[in-house]
Protein backbone atom coordinates (compact mmCIF):
# COMPACT_ATOMS: atom_id res chain seq x y z
CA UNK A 1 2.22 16.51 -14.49
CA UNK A 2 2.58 19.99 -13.61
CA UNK A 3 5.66 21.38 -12.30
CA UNK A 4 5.38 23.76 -9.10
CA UNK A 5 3.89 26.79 -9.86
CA UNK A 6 5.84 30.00 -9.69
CA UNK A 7 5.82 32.32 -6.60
CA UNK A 8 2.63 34.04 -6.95
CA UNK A 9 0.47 31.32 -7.31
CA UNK A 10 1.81 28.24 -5.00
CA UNK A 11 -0.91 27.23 -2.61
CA UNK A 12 -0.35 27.03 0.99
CA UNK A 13 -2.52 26.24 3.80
CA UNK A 14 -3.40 28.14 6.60
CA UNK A 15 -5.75 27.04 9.19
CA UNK A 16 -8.69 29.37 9.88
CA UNK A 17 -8.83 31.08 13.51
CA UNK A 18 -12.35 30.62 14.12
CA UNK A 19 -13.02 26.60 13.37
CA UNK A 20 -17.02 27.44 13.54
CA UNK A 21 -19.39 24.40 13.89
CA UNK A 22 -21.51 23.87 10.93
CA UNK A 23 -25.34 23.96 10.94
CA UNK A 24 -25.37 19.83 11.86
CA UNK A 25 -22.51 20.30 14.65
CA UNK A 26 -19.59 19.49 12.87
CA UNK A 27 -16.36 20.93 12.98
CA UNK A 28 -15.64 22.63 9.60
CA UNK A 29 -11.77 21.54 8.18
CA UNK A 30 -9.50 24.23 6.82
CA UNK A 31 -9.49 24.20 3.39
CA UNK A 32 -6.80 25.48 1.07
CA UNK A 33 -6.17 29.05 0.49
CA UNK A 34 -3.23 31.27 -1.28
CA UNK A 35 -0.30 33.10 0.08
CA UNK A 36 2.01 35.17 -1.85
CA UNK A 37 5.09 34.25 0.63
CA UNK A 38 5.86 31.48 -1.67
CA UNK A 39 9.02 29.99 -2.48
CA UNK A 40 10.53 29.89 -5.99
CA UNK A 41 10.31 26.97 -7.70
CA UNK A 42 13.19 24.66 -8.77
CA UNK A 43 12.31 24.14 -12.33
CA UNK A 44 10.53 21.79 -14.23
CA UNK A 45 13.14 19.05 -14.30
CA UNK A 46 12.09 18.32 -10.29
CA UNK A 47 9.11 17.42 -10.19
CA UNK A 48 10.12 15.03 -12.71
CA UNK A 49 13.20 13.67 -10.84
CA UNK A 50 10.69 13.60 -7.42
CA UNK A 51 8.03 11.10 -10.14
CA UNK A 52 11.17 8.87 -10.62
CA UNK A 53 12.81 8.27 -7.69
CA UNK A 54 9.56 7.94 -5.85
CA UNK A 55 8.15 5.65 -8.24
CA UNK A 56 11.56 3.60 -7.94
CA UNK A 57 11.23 3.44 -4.49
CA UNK A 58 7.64 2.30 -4.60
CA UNK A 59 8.32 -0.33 -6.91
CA UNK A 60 11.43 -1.89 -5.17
CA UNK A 61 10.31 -1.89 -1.61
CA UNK A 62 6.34 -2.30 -2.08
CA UNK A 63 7.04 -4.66 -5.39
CA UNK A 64 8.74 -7.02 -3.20
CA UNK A 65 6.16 -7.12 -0.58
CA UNK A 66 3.55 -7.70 -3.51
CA UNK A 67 5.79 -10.43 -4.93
CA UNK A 68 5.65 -11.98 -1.13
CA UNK A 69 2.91 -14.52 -2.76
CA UNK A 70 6.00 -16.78 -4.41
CA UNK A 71 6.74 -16.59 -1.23
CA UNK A 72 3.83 -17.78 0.27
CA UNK A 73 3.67 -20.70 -1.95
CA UNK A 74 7.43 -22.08 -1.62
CA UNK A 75 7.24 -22.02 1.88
CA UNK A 76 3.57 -23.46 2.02
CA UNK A 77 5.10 -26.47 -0.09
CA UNK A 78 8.35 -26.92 2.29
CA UNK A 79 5.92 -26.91 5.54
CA UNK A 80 5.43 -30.88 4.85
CA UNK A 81 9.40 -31.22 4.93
CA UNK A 82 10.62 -32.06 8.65
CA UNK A 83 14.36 -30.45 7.27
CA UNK A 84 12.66 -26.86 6.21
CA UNK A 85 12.02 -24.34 8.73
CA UNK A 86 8.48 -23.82 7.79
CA UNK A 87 7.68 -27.74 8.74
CA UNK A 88 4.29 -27.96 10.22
CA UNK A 89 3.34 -24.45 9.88
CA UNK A 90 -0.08 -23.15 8.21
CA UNK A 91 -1.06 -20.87 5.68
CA UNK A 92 -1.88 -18.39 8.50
CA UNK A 93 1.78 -18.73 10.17
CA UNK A 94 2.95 -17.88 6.35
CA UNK A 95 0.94 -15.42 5.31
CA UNK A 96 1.91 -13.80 9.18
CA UNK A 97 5.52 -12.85 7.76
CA UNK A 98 4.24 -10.78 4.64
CA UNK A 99 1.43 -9.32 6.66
CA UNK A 100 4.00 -8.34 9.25
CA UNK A 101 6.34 -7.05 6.52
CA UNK A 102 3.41 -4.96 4.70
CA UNK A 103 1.35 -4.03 7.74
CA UNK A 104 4.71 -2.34 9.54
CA UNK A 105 5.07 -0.66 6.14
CA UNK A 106 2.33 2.09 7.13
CA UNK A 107 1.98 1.33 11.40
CA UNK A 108 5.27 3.52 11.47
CA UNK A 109 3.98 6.43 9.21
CA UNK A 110 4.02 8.60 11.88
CA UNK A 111 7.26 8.13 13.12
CA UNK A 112 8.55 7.75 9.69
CA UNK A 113 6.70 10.88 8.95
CA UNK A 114 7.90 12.94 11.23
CA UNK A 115 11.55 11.91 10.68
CA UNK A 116 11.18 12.67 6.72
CA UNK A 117 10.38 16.49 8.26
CA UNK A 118 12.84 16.61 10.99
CA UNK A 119 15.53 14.99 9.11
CA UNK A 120 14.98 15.12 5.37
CA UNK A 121 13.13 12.77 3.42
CA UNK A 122 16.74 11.45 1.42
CA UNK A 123 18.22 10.76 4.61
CA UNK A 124 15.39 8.97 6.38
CA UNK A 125 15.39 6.79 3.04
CA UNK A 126 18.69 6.41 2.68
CA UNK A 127 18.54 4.24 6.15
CA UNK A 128 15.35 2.39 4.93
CA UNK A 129 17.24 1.41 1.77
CA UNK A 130 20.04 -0.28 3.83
CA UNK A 131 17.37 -2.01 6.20
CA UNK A 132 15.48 -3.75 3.74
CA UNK A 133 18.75 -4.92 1.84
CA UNK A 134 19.51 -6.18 5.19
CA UNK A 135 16.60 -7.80 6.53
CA UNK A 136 16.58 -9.68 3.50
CA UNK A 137 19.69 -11.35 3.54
CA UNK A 138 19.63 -11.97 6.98
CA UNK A 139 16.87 -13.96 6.42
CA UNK A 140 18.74 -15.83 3.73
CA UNK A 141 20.26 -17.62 7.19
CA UNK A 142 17.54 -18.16 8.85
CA UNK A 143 17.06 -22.00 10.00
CA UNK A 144 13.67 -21.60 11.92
CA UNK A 145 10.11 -19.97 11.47
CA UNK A 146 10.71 -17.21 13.81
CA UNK A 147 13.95 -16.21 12.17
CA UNK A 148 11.80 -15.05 8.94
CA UNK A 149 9.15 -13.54 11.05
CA UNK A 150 11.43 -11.19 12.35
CA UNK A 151 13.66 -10.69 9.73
CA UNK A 152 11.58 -11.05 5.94
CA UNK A 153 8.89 -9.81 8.38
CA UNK A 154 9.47 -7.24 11.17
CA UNK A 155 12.79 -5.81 9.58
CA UNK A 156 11.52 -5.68 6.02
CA UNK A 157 8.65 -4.17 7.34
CA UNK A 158 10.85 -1.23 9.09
CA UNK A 159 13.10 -0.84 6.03
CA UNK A 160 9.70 -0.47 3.43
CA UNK A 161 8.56 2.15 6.17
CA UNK A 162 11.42 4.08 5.71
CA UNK A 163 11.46 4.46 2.36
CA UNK A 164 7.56 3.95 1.34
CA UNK A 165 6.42 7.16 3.51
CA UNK A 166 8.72 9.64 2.67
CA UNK A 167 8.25 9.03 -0.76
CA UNK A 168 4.42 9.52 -0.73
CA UNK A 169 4.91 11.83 1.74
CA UNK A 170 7.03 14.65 0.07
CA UNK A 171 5.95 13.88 -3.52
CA UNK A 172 2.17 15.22 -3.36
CA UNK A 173 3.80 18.92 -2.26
CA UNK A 174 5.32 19.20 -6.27
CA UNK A 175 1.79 18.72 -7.86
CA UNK A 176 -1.32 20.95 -7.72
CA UNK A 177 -4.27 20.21 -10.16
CA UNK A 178 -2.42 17.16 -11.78
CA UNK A 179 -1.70 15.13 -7.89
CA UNK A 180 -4.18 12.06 -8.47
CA UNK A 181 -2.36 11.54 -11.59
CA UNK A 182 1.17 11.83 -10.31
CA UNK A 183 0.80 9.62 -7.24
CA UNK A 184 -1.29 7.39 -9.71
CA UNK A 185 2.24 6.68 -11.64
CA UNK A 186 4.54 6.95 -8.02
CA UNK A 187 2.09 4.43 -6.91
CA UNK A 188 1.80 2.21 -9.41
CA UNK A 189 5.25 1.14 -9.28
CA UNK A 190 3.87 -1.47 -6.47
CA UNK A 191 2.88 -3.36 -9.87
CA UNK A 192 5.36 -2.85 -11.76
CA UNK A 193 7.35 -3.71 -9.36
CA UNK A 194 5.52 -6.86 -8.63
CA UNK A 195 5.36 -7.64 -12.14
CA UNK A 196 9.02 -7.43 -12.35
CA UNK A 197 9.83 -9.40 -9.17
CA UNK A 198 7.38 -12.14 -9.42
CA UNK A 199 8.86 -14.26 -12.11
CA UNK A 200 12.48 -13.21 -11.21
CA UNK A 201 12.08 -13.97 -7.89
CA UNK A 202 10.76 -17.82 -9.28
CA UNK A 203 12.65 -18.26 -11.65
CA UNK A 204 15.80 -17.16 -9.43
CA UNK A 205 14.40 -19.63 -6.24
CA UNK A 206 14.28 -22.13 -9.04
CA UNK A 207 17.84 -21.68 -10.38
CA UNK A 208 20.05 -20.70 -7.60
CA UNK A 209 17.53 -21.52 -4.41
CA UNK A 210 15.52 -19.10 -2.30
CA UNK A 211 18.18 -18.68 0.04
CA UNK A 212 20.51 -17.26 -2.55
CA UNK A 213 17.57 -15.57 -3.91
CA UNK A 214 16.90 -13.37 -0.93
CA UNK A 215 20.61 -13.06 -0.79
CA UNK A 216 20.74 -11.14 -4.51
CA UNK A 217 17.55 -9.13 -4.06
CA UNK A 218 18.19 -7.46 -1.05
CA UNK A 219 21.60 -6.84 -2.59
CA UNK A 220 19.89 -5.21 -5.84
CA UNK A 221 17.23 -3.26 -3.91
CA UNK A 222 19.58 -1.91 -1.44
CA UNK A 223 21.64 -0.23 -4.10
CA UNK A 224 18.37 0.75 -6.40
CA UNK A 225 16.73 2.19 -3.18
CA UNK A 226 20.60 3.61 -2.31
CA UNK A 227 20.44 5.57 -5.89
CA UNK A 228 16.49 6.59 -6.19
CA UNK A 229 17.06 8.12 -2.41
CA UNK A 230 19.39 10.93 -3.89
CA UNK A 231 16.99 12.31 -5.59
CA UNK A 232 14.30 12.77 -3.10
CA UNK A 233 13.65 16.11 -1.23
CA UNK A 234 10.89 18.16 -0.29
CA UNK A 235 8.94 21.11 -2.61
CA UNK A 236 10.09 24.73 -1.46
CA UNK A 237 7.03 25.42 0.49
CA UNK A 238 7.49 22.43 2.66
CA UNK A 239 10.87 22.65 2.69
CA UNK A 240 11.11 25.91 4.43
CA UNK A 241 8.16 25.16 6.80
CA UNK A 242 10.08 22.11 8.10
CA UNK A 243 12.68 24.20 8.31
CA UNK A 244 11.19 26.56 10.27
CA UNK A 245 9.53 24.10 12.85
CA UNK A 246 12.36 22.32 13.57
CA UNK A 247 14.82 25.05 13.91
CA UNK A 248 15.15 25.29 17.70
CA UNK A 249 14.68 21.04 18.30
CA UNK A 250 17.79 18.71 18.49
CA UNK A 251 18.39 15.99 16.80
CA UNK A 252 17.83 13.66 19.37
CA UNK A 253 14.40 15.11 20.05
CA UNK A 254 13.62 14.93 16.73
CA UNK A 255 13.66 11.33 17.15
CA UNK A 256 10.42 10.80 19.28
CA UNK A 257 9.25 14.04 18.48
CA UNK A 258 5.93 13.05 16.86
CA UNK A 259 3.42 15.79 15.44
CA UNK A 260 -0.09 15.15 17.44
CA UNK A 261 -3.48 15.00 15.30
CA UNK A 262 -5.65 18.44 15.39
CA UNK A 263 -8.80 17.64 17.76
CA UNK A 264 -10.81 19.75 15.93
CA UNK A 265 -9.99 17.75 12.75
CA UNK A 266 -10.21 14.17 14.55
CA UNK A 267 -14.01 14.64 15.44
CA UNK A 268 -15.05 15.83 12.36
CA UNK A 269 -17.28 12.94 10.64
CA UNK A 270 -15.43 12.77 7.21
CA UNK A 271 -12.44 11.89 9.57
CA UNK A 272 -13.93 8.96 10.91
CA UNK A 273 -15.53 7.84 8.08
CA UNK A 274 -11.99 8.07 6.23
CA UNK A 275 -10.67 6.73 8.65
CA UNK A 276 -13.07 3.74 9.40
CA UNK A 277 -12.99 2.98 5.39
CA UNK A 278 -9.23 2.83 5.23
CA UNK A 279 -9.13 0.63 8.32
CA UNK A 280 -11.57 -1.77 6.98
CA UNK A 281 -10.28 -1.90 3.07
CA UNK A 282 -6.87 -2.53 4.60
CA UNK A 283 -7.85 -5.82 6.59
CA UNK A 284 -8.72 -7.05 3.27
CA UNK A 285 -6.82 -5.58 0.35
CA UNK A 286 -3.23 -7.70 0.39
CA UNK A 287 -4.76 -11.06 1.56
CA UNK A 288 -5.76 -11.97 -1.91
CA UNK A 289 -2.49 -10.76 -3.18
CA UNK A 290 -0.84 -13.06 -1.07
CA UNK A 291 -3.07 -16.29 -2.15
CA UNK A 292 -2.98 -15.76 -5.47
CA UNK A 293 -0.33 -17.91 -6.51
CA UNK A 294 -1.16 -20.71 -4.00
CA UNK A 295 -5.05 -20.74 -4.99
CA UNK A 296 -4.28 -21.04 -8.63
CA UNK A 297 -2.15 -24.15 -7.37
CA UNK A 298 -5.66 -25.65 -5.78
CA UNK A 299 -7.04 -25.09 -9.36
CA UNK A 300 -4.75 -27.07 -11.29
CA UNK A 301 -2.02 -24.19 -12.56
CA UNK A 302 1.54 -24.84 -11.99
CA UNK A 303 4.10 -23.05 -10.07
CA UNK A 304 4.85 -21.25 -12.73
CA UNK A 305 1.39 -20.03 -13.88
CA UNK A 306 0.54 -19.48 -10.27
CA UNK A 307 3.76 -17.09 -10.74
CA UNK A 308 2.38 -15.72 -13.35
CA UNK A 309 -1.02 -15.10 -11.72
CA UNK A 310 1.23 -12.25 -9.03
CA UNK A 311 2.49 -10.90 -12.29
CA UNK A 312 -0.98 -9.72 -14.06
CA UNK A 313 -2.36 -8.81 -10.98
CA UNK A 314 0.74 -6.33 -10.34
CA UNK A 315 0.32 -5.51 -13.90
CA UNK A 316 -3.46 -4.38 -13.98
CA UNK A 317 -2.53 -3.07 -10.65
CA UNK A 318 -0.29 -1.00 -11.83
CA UNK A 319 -2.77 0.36 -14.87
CA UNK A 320 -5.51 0.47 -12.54
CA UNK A 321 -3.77 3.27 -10.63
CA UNK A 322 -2.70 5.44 -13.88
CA UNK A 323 -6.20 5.41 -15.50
CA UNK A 324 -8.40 5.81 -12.35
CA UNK A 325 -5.59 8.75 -11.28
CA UNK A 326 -6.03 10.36 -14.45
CA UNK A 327 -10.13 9.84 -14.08
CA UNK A 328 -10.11 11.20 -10.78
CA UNK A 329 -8.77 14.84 -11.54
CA UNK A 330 -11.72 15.15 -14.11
CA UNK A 331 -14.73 13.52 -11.83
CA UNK A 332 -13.54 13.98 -8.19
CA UNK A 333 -10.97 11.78 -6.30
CA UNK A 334 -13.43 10.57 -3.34
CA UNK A 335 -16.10 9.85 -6.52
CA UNK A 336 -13.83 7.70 -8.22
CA UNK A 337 -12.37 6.29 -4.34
CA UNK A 338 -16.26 5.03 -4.12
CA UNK A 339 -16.95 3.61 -7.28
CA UNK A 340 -13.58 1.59 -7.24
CA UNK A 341 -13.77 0.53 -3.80
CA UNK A 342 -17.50 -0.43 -4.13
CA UNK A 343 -16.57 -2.50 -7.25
CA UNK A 344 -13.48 -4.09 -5.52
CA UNK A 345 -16.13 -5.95 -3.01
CA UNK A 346 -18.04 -6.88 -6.56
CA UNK A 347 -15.56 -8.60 -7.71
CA UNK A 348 -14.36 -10.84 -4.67
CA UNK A 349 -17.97 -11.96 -4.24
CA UNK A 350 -19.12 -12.64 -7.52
CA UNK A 351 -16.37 -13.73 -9.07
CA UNK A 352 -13.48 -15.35 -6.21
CA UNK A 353 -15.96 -16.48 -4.45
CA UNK A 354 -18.22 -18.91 -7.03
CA UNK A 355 -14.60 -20.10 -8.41
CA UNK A 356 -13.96 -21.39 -4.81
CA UNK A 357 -17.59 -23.41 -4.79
CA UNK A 358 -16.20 -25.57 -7.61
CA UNK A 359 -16.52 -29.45 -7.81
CA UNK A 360 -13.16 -31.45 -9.02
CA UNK A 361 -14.49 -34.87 -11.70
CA UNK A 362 -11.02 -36.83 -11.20
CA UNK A 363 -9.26 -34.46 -10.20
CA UNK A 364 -9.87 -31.76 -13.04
CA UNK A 365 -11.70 -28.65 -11.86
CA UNK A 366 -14.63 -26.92 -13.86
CA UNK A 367 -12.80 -24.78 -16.61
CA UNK A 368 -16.00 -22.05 -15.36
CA UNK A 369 -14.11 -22.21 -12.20
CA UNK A 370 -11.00 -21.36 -13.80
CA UNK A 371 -12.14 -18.55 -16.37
CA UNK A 372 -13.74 -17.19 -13.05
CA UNK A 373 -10.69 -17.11 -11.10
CA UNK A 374 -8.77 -15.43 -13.88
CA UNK A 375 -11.34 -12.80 -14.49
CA UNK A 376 -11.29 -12.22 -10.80
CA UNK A 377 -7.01 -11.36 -10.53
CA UNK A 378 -7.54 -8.60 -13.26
CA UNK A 379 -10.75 -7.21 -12.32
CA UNK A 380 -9.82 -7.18 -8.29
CA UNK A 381 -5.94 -5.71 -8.96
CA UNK A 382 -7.52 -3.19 -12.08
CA UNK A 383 -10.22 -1.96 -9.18
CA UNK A 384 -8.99 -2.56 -5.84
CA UNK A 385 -5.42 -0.83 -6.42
CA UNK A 386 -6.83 2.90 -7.01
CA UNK A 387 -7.47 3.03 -3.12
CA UNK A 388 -3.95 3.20 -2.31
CA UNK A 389 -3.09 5.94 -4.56
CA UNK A 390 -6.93 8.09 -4.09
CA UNK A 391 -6.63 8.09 -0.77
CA UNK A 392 -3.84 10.31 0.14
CA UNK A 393 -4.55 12.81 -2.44
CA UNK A 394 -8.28 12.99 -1.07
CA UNK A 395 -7.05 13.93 2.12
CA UNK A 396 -5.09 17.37 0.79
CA UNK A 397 -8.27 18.47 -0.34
CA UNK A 398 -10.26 17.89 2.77
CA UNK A 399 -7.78 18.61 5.84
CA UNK A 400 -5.41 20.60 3.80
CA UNK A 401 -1.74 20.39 2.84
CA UNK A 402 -0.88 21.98 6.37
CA UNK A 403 -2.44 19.37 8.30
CA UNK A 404 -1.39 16.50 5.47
CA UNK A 405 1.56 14.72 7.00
CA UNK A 406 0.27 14.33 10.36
CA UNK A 407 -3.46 13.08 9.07
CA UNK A 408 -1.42 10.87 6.47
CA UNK A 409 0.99 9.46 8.66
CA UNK A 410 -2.42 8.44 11.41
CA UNK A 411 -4.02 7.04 8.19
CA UNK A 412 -1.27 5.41 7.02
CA UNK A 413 -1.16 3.54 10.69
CA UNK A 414 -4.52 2.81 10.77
CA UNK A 415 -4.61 0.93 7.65
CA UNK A 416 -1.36 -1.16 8.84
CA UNK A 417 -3.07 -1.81 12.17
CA UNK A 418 -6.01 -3.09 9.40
CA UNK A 419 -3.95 -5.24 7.41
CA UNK A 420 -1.82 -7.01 10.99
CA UNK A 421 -5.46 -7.75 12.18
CA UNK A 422 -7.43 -8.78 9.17
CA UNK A 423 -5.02 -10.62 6.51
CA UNK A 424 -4.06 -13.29 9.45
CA UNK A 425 -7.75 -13.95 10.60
CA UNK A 426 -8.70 -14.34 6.64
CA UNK A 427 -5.09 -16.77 6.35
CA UNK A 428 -6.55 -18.19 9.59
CA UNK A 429 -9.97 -19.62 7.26
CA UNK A 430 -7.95 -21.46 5.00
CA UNK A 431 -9.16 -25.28 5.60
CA UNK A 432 -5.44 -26.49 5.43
CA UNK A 433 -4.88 -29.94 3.79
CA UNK A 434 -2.83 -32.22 6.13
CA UNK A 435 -2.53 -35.06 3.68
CA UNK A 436 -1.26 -32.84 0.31
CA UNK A 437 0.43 -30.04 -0.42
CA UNK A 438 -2.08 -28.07 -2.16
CA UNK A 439 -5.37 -27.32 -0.56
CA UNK A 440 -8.70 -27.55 -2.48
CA UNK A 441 -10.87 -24.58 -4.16
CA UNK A 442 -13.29 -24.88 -1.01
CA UNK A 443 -10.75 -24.65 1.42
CA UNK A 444 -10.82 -20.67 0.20
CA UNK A 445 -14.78 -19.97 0.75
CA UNK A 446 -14.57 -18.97 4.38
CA UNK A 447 -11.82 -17.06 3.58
CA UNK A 448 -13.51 -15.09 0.59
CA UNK A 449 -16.48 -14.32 2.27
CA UNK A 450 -14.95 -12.43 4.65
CA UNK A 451 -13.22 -10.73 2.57
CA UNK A 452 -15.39 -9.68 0.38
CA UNK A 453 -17.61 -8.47 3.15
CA UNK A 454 -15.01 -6.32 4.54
CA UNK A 455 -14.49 -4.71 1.21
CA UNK A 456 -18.22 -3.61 0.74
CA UNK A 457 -17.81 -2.56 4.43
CA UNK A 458 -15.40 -0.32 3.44
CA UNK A 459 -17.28 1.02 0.22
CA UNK A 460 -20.56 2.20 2.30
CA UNK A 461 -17.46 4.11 4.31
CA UNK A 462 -16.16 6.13 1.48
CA UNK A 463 -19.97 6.99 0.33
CA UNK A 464 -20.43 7.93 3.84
CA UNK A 465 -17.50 10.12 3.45
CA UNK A 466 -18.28 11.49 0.03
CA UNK A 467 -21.75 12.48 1.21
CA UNK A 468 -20.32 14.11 4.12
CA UNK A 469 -17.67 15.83 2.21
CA UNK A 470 -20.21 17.77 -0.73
CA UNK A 471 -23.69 16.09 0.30
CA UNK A 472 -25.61 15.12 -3.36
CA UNK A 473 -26.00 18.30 -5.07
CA UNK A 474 -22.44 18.94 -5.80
CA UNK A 475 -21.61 16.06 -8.32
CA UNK A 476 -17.71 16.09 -8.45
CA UNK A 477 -15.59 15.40 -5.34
């Protein structure tokens, strides 16, 4: 990864005064161009601390979220115990605290945004830190369903906000040519992470009980989120442009001060094909995530392989984002967004959803069915996971890095408004089993098809974008 370039060559965007309509009435998006009123650079060592922390960040706050799955299974197999606090409640109530928890994560961007520029992006993590080390030990006391909805769900949610946005916020200022690559590794610390917290967090609710579990990781993540925060600042450019924006505004305006989207760059049609794509890949991306663990359960696998099902997914989640990052600064970043995103869909409906049209002979499934379930948690995590790293560095290119935190931060809520809406309705398809507490293979069909529907929704959105974006002459976007 490059560091920031020196003072004569660090790009800056200026939007054009005449936004002319293009031949098919389209409004034409600044694009970005060079100023020599640059700001020296800090160094090489920087950019390298901004990798770190971010990626430390990413994979404490976002690796817990994607570790929510052992989650989802524990509390699934306590909801036939008239003592737990989840008695009675479905797969859909459930999955309802994650999805709250991961969908809050990006519905506050633009608040969280704005804050990161108004305030700093260290101190506006620095509070997220503290709230998700919070929310999850206050849920360590909770003694009915509600109390984890609004505190392993609404608060956690609010605490990964604070400290997920500013992170992929201010890093993508520090990199130029080498930016897919670098958010590729910041980003990829959602599987590491989850890689990392899915068998501790077992083995731990095993050991010591979940309660004291959620006691000791928000403890842990506090302090790691606490440390990585220190480190976190803007690049010079931004730095002083925040600086000068904010200069005459109070504090307390600060706080609801929020940056409005450019018209002219909302109606354009790669906009709202963007932004229609990330929508619709949202509402499907974390449910199967989620269900991993508990649909290896309705295969046969243990708690512990189901467990270990989070971890490889998190794991070729993880590599997914590095390689297709790397790819993506050689063949264009929408290019590779389309091909991943279109094979994403592939894999969900030729591979999820045959494994969940499997017949049990005494209770032993088809080992097909099993080979095709375990073929689907790499390929989905290895092809699925790119989008969340492609897409913000797609958008520097096409609305420019002047125009990036507001048009990130709208994205960014979008796709949570995505995720609240679509991982409950697919949760909501589950056929739950009244009489056992594990479901069967083809109580997940419903559920799959939708999914996988949504995804290739969201894959003719991205082509739709691409062609918009360079048409079919220009190969590499």
């Amino acid at each position: 990864m490059r560091a920031v370039p020196s003072q004569n060559s660090i790009p800056t965007v200026e939007l054009t005064a005449q936004q002319g309509q293009s031949s098919d009435n389209t409004t034409s998006v600044a694009r970005p161009s060079t100023s020599s009123n640059a700001i020296p650079a800090h160094g090489r060592w920087k950019p390298l601390a901004i990798v770190i922390s971010s990626t430390v960040l990413v994979f404490t706050a976002c690796g817990l979220n994607f570790a929510y799955g052992i989650y989802q299974e524990l509390y699934e197999s306590m909801s036939h115990d008239p003592s737990s606090p989840f008695y009675r409640a479905t797969p859909a109530m459930i999955d309802l605290i994650g999805t709250l928890s991961v969908s809050l994560m990006t519905i506050g961007a633009p608040f969280a945004s704005a804050w990161t520029k108004a305030f700093s992006p260290r101190s506006v993590t620095l509070v997220g830190g503290l709230l998700l080390g919070l929310s999850l030990i206050l849920s360590s006391f909770g003694t009915r369903y509600w109390h984890f909805v609004v505190t392993q769900g609404l608060l956690l949610g609010v605490g990964t906000c604070l400290s997920y946005i500013p992170a992929v916020t201010a890093a993508p200022g520090w990199y130029n040519e080498h930016r897919a690559l670098a958010m590729g590794v910041i980003l990829s610390g959602t599987g590491v992470g989850g890689v990392f917290w899915a068998p501790v967090l077992r083995i731990l609710n095993t050991s010591i009980g979940f309660r004291n579990t959620l006691r000791l990781s928000g403890a842990a993540s506090s302090f790691l989120m606490t440390v990585a925060a220190l480190f976190l600042s803007w690049d010079p450019v931004n730095a002083q442009r925040w600086r000068v924006e904010y200069a005459n505004v109070g504090r307390f305006k600060a706080l609801y001060r929020i940056p409005l989207l450019n018209w002219q760059i909302a109606r354009n049609r790669t906009f709202f094909a963007h932004a229609l794509g990330g929508c619709i890949q949202s509402a499907a991306y974390y449910a199967p995530v989620y269900f991993f663990s508990a649909y290896g359960r309705t295969l046969g696998y243990s708690v512990a392989a189901g467990a270990n099902f989070i971890a490889i997914s998190n794991a070729t989640n993880a590599i997914g984002k590095i390689i297709f990052g790397y790819l993506a600064d050689r063949l264009g970043r929408i290019n590779t967004l389309a091909v991943t995103t279109l094979l994403s869909s592939v894999t969900v409906l030729g591979l999820w959803l045959p494994s969940t049209l499997a017949s049990s002979i005494d209770g032993k499934y088809d080992i097909r069915s099993k080979a095709l379930y375990v073929a689907f948690v790499i390929c989905y995590s290895t092809f699925a996971s790119p989008y969340i790293s492609l897409f913000p560095t797609s958008l520097v290119e096409l609305f420019g890095a002047q125009n990036f935190s507001s048009v990130n931060g709208f994205f960014y809520m979008l796709r949570g408004i995505g995720t609240l809406v679509g991982t409950p309705i697919a949760g909501a398809l589950i056929v739950r089993n009244v009489q056992s507490e594990v479901s069967t293979p083809g109580s997940y069909t419903r559920c799959t098809a939708f999914l996988g529907t949504l995804l290739a929704g969201a894959s003719l959105c991205v082509i739709w974008a691409r062609l918009e974006t360079s048409g079919v002459r220009q190969w590499k976007a």
